[in-house]
PDB file of N, CA and C in Angstrom:
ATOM      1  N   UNK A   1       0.836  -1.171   0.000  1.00  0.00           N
ATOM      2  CA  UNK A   1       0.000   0.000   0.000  1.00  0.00           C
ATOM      3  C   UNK A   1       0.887   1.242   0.000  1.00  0.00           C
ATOM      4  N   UNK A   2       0.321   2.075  -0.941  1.00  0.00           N
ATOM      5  CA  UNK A   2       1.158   3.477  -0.885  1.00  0.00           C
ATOM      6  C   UNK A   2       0.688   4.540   0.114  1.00  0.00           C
ATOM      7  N   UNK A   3       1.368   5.436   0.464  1.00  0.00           N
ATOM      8  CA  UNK A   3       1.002   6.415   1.596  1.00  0.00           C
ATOM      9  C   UNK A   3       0.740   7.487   0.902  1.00  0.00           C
ATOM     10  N   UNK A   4      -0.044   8.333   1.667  1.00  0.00           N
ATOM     11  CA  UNK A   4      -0.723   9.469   1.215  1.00  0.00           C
ATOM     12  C   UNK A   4       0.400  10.751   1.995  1.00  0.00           C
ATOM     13  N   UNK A   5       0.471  10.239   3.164  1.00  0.00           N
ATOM     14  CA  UNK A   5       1.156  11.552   4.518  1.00  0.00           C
ATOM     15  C   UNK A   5       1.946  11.953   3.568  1.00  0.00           C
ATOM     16  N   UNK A   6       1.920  13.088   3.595  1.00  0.00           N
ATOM     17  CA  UNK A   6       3.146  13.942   3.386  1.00  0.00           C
ATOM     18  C   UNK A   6       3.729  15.074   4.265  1.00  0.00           C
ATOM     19  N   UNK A   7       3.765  14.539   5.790  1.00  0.00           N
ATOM     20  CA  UNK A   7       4.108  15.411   6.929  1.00  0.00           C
ATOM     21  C   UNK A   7       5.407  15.060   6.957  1.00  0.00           C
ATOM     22  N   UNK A   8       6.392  13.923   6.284  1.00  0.00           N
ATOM     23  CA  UNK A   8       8.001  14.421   6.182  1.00  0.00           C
ATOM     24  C   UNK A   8       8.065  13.803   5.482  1.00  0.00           C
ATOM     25  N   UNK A   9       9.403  14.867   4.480  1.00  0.00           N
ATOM     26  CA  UNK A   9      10.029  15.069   3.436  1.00  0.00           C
ATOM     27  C   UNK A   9      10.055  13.490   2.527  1.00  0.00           C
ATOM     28  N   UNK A  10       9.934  12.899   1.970  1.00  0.00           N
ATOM     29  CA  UNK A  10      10.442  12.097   0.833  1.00  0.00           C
ATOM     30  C   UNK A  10       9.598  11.011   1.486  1.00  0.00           C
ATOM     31  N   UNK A  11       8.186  11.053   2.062  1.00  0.00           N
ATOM     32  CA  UNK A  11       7.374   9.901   2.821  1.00  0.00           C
ATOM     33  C   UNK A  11       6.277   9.537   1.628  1.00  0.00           C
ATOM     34  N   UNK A  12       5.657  10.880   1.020  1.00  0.00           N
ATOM     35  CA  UNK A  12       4.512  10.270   0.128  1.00  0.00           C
ATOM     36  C   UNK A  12       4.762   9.342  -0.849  1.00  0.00           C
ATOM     37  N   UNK A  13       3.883   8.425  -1.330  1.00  0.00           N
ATOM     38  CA  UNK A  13       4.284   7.561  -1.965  1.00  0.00           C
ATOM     39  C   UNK A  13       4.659   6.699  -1.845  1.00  0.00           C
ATOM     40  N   UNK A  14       5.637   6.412  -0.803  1.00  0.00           N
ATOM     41  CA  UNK A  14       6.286   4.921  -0.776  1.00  0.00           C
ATOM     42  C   UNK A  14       5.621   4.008  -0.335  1.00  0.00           C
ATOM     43  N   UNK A  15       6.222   3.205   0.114  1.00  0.00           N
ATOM     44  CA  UNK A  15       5.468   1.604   0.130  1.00  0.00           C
ATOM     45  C   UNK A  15       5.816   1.306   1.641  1.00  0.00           C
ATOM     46  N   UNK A  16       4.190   1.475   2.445  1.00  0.00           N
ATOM     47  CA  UNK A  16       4.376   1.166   3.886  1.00  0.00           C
ATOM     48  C   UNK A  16       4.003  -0.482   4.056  1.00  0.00           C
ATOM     49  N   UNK A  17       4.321  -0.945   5.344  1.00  0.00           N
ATOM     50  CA  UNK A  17       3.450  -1.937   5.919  1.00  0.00           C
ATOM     51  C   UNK A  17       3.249  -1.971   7.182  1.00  0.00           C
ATOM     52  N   UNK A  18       2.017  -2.151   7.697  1.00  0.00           N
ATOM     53  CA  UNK A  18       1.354  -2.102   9.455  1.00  0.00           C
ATOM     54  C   UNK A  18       1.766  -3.097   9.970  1.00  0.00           C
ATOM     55  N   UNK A  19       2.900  -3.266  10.994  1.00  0.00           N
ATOM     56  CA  UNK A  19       3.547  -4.712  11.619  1.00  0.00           C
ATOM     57  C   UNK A  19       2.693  -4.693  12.753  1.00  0.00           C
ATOM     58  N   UNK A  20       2.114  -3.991  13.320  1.00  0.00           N
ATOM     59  CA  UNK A  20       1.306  -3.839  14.332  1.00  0.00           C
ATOM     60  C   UNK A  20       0.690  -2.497  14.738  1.00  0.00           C
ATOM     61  N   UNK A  21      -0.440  -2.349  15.342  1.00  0.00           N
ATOM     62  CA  UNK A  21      -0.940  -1.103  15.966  1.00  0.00           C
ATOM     63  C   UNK A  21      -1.568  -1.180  17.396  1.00  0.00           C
ATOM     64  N   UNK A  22      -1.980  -0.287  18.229  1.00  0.00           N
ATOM     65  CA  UNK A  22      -2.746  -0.136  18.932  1.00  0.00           C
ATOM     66  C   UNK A  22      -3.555   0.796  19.303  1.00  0.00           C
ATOM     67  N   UNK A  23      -4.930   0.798  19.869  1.00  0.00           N
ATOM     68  CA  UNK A  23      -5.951   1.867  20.716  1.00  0.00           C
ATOM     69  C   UNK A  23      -5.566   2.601  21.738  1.00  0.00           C
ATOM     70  N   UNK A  24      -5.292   4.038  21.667  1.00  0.00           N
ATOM     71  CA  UNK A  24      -4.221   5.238  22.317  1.00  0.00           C
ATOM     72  C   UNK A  24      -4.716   6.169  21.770  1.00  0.00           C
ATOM     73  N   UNK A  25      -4.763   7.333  22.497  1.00  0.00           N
ATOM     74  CA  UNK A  25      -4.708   8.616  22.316  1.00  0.00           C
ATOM     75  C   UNK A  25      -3.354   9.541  21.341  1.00  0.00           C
ATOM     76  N   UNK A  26      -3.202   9.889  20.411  1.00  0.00           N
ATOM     77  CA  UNK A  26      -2.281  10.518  19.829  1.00  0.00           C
ATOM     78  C   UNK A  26      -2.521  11.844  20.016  1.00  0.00           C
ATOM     79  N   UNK A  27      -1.016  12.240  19.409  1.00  0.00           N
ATOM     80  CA  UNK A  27      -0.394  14.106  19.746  1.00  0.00           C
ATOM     81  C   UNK A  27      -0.037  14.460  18.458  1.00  0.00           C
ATOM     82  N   UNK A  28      -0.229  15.850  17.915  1.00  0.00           N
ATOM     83  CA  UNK A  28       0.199  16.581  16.995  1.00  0.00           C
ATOM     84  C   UNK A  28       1.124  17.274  17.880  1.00  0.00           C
ATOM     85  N   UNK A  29       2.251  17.510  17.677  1.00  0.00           N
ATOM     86  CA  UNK A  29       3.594  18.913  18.940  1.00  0.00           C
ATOM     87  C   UNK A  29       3.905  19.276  17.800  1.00  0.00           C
ATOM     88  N   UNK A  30       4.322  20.884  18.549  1.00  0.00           N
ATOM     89  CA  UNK A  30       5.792  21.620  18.274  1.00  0.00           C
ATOM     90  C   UNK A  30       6.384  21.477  19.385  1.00  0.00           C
ATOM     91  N   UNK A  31       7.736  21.787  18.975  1.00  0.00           N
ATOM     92  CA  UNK A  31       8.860  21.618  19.838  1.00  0.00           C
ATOM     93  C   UNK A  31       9.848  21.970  19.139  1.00  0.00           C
ATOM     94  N   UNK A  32      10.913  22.558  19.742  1.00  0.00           N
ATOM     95  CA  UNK A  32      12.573  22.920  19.397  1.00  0.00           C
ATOM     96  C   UNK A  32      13.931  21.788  19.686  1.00  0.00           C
ATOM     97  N   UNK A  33      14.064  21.426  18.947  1.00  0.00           N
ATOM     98  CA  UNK A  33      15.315  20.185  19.132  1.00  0.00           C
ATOM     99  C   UNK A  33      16.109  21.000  19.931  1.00  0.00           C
ATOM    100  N   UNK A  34      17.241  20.010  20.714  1.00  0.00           N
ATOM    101  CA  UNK A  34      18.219  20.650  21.551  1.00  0.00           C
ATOM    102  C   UNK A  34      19.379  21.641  20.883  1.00  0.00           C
ATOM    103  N   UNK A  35      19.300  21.395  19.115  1.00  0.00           N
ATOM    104  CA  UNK A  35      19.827  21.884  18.347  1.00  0.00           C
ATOM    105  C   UNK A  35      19.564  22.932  17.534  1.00  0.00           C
ATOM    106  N   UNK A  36      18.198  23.530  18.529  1.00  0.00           N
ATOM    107  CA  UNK A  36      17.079  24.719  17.842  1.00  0.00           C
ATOM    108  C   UNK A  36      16.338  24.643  16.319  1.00  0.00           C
ATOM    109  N   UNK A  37      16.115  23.272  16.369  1.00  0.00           N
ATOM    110  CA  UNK A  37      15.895  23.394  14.861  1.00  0.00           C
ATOM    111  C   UNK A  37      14.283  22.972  15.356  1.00  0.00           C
ATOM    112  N   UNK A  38      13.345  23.609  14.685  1.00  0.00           N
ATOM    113  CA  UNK A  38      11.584  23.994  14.829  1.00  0.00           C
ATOM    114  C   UNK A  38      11.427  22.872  14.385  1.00  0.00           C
ATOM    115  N   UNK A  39      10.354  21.631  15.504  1.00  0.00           N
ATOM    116  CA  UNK A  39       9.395  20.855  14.602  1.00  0.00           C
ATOM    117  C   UNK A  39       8.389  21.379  14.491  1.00  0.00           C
ATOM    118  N   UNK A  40       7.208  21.265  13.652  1.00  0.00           N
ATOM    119  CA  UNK A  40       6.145  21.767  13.327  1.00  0.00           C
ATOM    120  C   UNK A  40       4.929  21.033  12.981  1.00  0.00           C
ATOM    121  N   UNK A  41       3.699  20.399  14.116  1.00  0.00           N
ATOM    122  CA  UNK A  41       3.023  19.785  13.362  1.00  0.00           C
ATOM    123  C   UNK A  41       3.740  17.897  13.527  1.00  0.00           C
ATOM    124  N   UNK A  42       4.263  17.630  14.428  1.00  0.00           N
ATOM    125  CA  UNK A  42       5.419  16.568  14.341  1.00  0.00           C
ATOM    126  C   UNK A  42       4.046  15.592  14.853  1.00  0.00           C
ATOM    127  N   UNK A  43       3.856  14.450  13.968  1.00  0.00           N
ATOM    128  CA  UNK A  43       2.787  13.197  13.929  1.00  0.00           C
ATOM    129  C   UNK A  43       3.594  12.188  14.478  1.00  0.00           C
ATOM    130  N   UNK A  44       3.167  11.311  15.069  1.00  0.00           N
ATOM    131  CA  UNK A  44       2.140  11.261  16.070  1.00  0.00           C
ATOM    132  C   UNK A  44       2.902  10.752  17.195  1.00  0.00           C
ATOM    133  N   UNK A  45       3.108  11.361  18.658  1.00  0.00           N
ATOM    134  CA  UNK A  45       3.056  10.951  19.849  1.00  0.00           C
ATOM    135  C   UNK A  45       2.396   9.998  20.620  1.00  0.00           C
ATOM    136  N   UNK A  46       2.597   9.295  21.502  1.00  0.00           N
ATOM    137  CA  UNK A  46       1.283   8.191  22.270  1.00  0.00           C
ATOM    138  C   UNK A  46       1.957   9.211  23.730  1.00  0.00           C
ATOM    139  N   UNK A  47       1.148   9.241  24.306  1.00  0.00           N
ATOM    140  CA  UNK A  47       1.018   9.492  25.831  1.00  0.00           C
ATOM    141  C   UNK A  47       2.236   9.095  26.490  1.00  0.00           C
ATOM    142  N   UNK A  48       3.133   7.923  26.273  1.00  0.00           N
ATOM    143  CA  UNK A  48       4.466   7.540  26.607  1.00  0.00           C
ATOM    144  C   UNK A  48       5.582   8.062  26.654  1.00  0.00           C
ATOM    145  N   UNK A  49       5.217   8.578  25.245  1.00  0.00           N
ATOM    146  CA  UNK A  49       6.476   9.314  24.909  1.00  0.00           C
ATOM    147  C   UNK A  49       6.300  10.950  24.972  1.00  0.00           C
ATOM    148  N   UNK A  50       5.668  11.349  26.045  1.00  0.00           N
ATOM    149  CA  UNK A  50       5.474  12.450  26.510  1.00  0.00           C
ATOM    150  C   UNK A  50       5.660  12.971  28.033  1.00  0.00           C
ATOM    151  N   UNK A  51       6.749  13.906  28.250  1.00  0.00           N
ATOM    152  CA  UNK A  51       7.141  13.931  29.213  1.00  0.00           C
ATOM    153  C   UNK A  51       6.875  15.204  29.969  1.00  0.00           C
ATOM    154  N   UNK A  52       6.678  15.935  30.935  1.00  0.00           N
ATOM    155  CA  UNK A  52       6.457  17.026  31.248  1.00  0.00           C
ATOM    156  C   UNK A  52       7.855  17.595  31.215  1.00  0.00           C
ATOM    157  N   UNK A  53       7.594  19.613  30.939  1.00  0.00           N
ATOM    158  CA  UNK A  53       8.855  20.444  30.969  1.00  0.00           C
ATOM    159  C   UNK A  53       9.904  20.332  32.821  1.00  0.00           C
ATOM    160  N   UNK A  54      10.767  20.430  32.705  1.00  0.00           N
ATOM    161  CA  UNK A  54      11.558  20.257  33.651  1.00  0.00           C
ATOM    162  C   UNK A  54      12.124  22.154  34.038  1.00  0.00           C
TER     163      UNK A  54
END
């Protein structure tokens, strides 16, 4: 199956496959890498991998 996303660079089109999924709440973020470089819109987070600011 081909992909539609085109939320990063050189993704549309290619050829995915689903090895597994699960039922979770997902995140759209911004955020600044430690290297200041802007994500924007960055798909998709699960609740896990979300940490509060320090």
């Amino acid at each position: 199956m081909k992909t539609t996303a085109n939320h990063m660079m050189g993704m549309e089109g290619t050829v995915q496959e689903i090895i597994s999924s699960e039922k979770t709440t997902v995140y759209m973020v911004n955020f600044t890498t430690a290297d200041g470089q802007e994500a924007v819109n960055h798909k998709w987070l699960t609740e896990e991998e979300l940490a509060p600011l320090e």
